[in-house]
C-alpha atoms as a PDB file:
ATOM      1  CA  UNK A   1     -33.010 -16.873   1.657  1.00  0.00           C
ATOM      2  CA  UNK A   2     -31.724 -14.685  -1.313  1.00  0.00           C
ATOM      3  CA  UNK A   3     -32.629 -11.575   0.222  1.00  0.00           C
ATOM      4  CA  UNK A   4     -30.517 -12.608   3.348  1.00  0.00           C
ATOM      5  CA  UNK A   5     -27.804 -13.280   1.070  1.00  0.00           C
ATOM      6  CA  UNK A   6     -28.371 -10.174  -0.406  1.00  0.00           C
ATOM      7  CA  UNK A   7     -28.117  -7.968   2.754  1.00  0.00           C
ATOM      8  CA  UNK A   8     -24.930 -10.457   4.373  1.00  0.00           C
ATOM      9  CA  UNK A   9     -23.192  -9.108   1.174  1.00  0.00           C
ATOM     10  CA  UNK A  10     -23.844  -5.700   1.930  1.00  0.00           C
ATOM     11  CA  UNK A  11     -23.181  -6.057   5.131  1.00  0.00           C
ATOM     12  CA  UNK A  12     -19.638  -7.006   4.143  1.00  0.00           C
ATOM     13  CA  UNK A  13     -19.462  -4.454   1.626  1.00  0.00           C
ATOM     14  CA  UNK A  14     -19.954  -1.608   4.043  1.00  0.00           C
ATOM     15  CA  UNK A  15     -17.932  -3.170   6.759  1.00  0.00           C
ATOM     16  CA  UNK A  16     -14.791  -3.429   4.459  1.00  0.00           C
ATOM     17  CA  UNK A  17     -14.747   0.582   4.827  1.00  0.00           C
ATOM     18  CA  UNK A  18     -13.786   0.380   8.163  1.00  0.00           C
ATOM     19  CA  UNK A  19     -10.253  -1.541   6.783  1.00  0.00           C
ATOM     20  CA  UNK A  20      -9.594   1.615   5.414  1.00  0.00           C
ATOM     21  CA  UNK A  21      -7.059   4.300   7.514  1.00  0.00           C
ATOM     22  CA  UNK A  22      -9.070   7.145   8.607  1.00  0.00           C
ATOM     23  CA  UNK A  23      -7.740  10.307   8.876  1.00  0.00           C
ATOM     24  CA  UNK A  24      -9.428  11.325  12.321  1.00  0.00           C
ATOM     25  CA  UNK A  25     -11.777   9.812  14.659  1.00  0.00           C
ATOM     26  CA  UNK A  26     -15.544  10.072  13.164  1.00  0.00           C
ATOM     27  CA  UNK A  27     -18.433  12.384  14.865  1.00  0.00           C
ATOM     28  CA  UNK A  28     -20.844   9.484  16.125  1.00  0.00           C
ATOM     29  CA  UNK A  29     -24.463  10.599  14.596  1.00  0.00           C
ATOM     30  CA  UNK A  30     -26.802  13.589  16.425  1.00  0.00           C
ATOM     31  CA  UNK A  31     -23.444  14.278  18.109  1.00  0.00           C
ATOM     32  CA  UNK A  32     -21.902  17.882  18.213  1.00  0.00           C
ATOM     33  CA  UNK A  33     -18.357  18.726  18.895  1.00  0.00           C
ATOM     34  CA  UNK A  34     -15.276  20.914  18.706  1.00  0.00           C
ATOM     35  CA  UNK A  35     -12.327  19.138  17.263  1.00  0.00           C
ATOM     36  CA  UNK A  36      -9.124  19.463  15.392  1.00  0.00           C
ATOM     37  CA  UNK A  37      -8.432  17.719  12.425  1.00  0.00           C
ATOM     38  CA  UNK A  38      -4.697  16.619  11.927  1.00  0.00           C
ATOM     39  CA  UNK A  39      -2.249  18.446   9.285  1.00  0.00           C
ATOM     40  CA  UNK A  40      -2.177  16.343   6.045  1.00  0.00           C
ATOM     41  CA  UNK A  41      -1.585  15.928   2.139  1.00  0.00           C
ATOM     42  CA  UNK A  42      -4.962  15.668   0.186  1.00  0.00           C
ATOM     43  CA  UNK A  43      -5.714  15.403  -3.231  1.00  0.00           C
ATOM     44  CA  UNK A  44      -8.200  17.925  -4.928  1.00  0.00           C
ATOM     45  CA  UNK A  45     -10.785  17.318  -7.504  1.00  0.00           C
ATOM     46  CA  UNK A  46     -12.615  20.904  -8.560  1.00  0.00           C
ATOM     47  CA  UNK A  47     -15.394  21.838 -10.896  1.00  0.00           C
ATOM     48  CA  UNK A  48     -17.735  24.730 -11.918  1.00  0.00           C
ATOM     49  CA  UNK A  49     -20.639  23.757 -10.524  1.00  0.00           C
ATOM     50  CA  UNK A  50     -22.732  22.751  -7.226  1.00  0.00           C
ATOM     51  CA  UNK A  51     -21.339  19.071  -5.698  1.00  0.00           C
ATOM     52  CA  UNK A  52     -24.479  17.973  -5.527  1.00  0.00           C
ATOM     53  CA  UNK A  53     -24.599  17.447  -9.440  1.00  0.00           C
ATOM     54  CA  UNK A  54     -21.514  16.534 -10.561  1.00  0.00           C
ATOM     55  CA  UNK A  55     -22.073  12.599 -10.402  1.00  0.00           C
ATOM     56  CA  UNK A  56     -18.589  10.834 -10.333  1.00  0.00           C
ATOM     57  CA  UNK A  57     -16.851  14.169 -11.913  1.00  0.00           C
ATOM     58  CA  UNK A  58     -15.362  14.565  -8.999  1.00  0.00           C
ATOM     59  CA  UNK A  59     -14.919  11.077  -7.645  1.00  0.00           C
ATOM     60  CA  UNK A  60     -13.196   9.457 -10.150  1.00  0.00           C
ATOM     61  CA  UNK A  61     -10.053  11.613 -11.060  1.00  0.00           C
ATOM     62  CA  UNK A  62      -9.130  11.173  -7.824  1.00  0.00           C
ATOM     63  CA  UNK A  63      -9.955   7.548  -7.661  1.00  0.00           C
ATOM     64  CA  UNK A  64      -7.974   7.438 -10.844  1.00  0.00           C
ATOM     65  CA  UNK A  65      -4.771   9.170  -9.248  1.00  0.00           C
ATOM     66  CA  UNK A  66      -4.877   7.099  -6.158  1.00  0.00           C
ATOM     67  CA  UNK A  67      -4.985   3.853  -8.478  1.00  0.00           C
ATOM     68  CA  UNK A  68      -2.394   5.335 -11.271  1.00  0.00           C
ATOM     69  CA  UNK A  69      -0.004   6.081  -7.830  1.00  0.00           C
ATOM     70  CA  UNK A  70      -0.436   2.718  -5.876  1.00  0.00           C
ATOM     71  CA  UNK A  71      -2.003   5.131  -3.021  1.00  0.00           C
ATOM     72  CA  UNK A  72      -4.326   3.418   0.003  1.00  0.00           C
ATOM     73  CA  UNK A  73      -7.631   4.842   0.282  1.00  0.00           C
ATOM     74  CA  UNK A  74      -8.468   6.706   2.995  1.00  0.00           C
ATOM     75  CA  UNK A  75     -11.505   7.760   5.022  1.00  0.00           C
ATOM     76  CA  UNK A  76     -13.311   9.850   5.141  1.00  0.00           C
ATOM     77  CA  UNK A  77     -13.944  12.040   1.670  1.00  0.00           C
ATOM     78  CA  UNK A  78     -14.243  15.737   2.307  1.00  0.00           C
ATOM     79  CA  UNK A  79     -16.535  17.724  -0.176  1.00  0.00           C
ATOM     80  CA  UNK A  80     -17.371  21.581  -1.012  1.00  0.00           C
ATOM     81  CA  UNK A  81     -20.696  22.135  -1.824  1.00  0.00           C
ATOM     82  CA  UNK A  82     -20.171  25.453  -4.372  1.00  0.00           C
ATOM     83  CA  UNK A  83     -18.610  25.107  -5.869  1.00  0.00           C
ATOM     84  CA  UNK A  84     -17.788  21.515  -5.715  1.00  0.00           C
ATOM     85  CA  UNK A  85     -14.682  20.172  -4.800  1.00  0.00           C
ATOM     86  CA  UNK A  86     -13.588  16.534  -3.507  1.00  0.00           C
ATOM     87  CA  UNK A  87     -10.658  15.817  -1.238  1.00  0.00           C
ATOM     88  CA  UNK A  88      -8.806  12.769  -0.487  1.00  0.00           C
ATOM     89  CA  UNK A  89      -6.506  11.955   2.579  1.00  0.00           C
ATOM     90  CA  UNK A  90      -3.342  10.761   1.710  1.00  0.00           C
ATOM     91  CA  UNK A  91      -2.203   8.536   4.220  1.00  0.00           C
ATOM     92  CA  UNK A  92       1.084   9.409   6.121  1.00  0.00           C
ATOM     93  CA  UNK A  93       2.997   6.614   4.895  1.00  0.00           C
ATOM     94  CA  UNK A  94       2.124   7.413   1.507  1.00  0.00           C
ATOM     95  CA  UNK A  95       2.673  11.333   0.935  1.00  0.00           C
ATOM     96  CA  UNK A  96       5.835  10.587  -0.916  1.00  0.00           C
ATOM     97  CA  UNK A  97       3.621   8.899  -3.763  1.00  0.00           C
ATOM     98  CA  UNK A  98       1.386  12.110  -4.119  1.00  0.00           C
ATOM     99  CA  UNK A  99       3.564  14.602  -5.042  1.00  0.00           C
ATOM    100  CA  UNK A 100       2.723  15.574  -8.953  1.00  0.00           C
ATOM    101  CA  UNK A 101      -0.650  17.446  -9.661  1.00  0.00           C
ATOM    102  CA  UNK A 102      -2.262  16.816 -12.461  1.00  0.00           C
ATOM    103  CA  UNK A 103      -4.956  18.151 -15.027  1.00  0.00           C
ATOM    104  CA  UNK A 104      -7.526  17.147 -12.775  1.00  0.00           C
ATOM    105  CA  UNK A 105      -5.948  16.584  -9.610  1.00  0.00           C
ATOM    106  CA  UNK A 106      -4.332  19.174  -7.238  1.00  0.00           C
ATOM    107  CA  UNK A 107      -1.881  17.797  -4.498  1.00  0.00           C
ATOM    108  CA  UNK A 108      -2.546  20.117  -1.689  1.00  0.00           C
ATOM    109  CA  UNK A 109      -0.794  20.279   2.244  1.00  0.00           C
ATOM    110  CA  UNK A 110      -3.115  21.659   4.596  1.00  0.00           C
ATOM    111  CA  UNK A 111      -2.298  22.609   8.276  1.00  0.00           C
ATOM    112  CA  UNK A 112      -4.396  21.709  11.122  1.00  0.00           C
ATOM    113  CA  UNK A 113      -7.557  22.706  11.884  1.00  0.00           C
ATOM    114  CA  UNK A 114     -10.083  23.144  14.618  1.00  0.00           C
ATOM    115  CA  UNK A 115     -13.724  22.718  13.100  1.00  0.00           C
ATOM    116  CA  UNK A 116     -17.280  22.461  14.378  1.00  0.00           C
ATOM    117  CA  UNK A 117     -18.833  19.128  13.222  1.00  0.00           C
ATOM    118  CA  UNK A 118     -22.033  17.556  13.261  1.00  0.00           C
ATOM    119  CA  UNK A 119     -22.703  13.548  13.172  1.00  0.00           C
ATOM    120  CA  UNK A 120     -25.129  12.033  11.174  1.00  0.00           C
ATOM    121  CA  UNK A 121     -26.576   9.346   9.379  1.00  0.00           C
ATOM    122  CA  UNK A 122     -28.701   8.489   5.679  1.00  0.00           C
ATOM    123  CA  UNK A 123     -27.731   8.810   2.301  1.00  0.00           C
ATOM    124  CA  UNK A 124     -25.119  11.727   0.694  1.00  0.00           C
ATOM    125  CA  UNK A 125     -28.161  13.692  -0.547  1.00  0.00           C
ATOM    126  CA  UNK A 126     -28.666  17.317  -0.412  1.00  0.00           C
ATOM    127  CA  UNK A 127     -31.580  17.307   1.778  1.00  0.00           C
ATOM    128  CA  UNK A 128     -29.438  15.350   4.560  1.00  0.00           C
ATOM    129  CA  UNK A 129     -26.210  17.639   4.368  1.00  0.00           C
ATOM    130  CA  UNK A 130     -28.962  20.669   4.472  1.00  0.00           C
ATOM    131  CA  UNK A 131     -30.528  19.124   7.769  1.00  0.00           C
ATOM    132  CA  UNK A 132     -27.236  18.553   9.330  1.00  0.00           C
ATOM    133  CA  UNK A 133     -26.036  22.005   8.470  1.00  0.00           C
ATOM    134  CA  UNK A 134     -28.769  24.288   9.319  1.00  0.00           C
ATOM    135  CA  UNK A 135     -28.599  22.033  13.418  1.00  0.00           C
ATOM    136  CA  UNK A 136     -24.632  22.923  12.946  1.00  0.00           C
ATOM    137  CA  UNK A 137     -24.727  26.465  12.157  1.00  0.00           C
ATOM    138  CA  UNK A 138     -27.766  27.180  14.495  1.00  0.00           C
ATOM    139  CA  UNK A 139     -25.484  25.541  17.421  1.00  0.00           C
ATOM    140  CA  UNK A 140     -22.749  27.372  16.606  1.00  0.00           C
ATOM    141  CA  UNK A 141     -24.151  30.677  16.558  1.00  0.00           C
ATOM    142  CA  UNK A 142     -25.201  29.971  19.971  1.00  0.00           C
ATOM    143  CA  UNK A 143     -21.921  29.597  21.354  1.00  0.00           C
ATOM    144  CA  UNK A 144     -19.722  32.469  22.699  1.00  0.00           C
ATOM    145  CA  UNK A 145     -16.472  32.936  20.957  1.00  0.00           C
ATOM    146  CA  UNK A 146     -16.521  30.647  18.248  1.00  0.00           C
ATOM    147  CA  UNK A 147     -15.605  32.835  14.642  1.00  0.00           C
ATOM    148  CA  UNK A 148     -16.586  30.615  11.470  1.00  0.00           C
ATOM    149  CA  UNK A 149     -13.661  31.071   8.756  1.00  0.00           C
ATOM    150  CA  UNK A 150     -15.656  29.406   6.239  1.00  0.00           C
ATOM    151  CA  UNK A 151     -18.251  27.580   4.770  1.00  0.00           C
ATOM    152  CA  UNK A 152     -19.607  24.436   5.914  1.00  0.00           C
ATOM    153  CA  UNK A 153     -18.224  21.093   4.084  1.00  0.00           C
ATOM    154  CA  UNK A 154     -19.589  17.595   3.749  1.00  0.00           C
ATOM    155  CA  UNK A 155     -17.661  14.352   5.325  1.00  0.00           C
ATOM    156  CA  UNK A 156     -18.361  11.128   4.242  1.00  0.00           C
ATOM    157  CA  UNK A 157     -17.175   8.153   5.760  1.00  0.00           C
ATOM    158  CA  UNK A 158     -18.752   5.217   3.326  1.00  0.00           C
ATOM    159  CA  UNK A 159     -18.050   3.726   0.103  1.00  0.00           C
ATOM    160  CA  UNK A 160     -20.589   3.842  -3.035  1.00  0.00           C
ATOM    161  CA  UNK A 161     -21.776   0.410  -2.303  1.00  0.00           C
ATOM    162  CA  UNK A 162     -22.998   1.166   1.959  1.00  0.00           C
ATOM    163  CA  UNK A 163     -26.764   0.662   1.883  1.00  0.00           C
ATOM    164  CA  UNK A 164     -28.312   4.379   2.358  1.00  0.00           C
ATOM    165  CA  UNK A 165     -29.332   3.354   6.245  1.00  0.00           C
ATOM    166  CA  UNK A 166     -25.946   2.600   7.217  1.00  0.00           C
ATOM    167  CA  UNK A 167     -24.201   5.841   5.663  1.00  0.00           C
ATOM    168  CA  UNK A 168     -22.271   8.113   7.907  1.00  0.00           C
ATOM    169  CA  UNK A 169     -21.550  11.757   7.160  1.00  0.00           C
ATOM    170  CA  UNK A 170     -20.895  14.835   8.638  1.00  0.00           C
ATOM    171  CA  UNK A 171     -20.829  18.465   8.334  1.00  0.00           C
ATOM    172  CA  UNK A 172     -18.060  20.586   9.832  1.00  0.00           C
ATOM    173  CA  UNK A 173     -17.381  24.382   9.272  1.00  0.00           C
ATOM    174  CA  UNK A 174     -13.718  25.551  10.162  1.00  0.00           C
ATOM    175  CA  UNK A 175     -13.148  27.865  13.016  1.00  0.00           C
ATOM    176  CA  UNK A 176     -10.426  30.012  13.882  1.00  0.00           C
ATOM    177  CA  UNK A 177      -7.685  29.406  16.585  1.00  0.00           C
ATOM    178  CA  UNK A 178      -8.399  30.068  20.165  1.00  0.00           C
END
């Protein structure tokens, strides 16, 4: 009985992420595609090292700004793996709230962009975002006339508190135009 209890509540937890606005329609998982991602305001979190081992470095200036500015959360959170950097979407009704940077959080505009992306499914760990990048990359070196601009990037879709089985992520590397 408790351990049904237990799971209903996480169940809820990781369901309440889907309240949030997302910022363009997820890659289902095992699922490759070309898409663009809309034009939008994010907020930047940056640090010296790898992403992988900063901890909540990253996370919570930006959780901090959103909650110091009244801003929505919004899915999903983009990271750069070296070094690391988080990004949050700033919802279109609320760009007027995220205009000031700060010592730890940059207030970027970014124009649209047409990425390669990769679904998939587990916990935010290194080994999965390696997995999912290495099928990426090998896919898109297969196809004729795709030119890779940069290095791949992590997506996340879930909260903290989604049970590891239920996560959603994916990779995406930008492409140019055309």
């Amino acid at each position: 009985m408790r351990l049904s209890i237990v799971f209903s509540i996480f169940l809820i937890m990781a369901s309440s992420a889907s309240a949030y606005e997302k910022a363009f329609t997820r890659t289902e998982n095992g699922v490759i595609e070309l898409k663009t991602l809309p034009a939008g305001r994010l907020l930047e979190s940056t640090s010296s090292g790898d992403y992988f081992n900063q901890g909540n470095s990253l996370f919570m200036p930006l959780f901090r700004y959103i909650s110091d500015h009244d801003i929505s959360m919004t899915t999903p959170v983009e990271a750069q793996i070296n070094p690391g950097k988080m990004y949050f979407w700033v919802a279109p009704d609320q760009v007027e709230k995220a205009k000031d940077d700060t010592d730890r959080v940059r207030v970027i505009d970014i124009p649209q962009r047409r990425v390669a992306a990769i679904g998939a499914k587990g916990s935010y760990s290194e080994s999965n975002y390696e997995k999912a990048k290495a099928k990426l990359m090998d896919w898109v070196g297969k196809q004729e006339g795709l030119t890779i601009l940069n290095e791949p990037y992590a997506v996340y879709w879930n909260g903290p508190f989604t049970p590891w089985f239920m996560k959603r992520f994916e990779v995406h590397v930008q492409l140019a135009e055309g």
